[in-house]
C-alpha atoms as a PDB file:
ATOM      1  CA  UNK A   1     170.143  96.860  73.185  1.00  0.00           C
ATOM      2  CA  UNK A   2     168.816  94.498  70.424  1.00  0.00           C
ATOM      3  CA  UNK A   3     164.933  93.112  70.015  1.00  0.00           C
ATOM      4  CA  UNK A   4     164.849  89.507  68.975  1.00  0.00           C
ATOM      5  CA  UNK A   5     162.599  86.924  68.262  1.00  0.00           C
ATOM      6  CA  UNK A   6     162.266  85.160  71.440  1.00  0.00           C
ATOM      7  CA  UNK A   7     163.588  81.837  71.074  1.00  0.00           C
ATOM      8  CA  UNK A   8     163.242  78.676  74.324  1.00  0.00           C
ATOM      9  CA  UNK A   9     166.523  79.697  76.219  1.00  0.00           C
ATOM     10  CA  UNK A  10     164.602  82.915  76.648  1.00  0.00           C
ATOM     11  CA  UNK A  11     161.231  81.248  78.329  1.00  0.00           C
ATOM     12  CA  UNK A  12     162.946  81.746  82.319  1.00  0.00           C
ATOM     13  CA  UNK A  13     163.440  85.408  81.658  1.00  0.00           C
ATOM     14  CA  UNK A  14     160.584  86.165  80.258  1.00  0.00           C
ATOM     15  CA  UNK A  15     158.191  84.267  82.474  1.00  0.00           C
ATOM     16  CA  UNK A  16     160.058  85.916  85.415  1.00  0.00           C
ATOM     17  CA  UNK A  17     159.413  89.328  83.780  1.00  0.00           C
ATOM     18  CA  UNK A  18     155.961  88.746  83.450  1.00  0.00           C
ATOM     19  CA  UNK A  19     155.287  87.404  86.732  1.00  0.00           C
ATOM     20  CA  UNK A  20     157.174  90.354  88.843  1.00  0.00           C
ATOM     21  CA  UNK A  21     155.374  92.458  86.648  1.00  0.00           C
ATOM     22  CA  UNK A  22     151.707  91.045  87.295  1.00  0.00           C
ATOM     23  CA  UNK A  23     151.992  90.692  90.626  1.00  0.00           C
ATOM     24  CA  UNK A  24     153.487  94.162  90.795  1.00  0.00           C
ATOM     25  CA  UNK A  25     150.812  95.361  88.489  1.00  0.00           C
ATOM     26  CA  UNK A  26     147.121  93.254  89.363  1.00  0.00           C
ATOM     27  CA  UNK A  27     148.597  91.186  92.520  1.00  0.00           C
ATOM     28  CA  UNK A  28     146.724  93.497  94.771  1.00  0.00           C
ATOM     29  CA  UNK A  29     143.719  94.205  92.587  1.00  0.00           C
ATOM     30  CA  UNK A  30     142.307  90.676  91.343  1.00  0.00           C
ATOM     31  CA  UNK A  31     140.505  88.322  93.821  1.00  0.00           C
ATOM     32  CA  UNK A  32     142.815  85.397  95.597  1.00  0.00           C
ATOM     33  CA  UNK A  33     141.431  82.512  93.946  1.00  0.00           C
ATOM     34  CA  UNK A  34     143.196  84.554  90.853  1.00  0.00           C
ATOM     35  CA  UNK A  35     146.202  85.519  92.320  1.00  0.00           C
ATOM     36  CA  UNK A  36     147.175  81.814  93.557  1.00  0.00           C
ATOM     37  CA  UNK A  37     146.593  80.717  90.222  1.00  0.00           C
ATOM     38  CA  UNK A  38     149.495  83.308  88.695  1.00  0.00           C
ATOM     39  CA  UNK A  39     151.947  80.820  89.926  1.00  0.00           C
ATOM     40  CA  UNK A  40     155.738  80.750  88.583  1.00  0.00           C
ATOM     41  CA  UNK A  41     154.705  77.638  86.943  1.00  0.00           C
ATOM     42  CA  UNK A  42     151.638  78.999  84.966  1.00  0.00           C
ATOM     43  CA  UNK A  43     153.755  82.090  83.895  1.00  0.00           C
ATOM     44  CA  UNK A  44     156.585  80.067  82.509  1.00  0.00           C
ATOM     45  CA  UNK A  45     153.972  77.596  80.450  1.00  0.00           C
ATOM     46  CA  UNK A  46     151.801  80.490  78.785  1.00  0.00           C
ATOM     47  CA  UNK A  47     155.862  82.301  77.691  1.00  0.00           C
ATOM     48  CA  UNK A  48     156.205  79.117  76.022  1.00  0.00           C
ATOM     49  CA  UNK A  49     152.974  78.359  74.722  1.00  0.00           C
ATOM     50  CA  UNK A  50     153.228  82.477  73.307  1.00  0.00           C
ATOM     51  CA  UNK A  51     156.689  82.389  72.214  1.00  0.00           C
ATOM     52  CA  UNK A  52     156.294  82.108  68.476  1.00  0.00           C
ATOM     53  CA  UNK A  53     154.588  85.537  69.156  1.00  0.00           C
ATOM     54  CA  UNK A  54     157.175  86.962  71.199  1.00  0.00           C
ATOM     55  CA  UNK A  55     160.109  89.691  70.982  1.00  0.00           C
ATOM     56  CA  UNK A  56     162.802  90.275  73.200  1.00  0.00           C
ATOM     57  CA  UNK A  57     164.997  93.192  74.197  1.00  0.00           C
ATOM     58  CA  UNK A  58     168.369  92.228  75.157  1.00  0.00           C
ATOM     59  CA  UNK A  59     171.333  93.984  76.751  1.00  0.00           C
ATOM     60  CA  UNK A  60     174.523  92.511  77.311  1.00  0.00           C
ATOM     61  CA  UNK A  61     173.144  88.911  77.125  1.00  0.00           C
ATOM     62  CA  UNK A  62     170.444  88.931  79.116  1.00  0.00           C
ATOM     63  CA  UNK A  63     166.550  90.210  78.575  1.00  0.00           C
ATOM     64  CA  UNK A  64     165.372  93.008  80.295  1.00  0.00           C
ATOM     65  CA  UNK A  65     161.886  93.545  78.608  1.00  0.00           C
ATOM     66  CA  UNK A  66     159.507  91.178  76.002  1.00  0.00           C
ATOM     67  CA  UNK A  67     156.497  91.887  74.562  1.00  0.00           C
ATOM     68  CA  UNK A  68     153.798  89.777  73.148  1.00  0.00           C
ATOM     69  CA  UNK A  69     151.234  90.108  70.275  1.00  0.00           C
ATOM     70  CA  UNK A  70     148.413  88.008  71.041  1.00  0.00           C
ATOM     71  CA  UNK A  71     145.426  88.338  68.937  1.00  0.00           C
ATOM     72  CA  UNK A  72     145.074  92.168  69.026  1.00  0.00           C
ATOM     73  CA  UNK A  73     146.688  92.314  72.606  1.00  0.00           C
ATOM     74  CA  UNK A  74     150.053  93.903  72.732  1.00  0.00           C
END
């Protein structure tokens, strides 16, 4: 496995990370008007607005985790 800057060809993996993830995570604890707005679309434009603060960990070619330094969020 190797951790990378994340880089645009990256943005589909990552957003679908995170949005598995939240919904996994929150989906059944934040109220609806939330959860509709957590949309595949909304995932995929705040992994590209974040990238530049992204790291990927890749295995065999593809990414199987990310993280993301935001401010003082990890």
């Amino acid at each position: 496995m190797r951790v990378l800057d994340a880089i645009d060809a990256h943005i589909a993996s990552i957003s679908a990370i995170w949005e598995a993830g939240w919904h996994e995570a929150h989906g059944a604890l934040v109220p609806e008007a939330l959860r509709v707005l957590r949309t595949t679309e909304s995932f995929r434009a705040r992994s590209s607005e974040q990238l530049a603060a992204t790291r990927v960990a890749v295995r065999n070619g593809n990414v199987v985790g990310f993280c993301m330094v935001h401010g003082d969020e990890l």
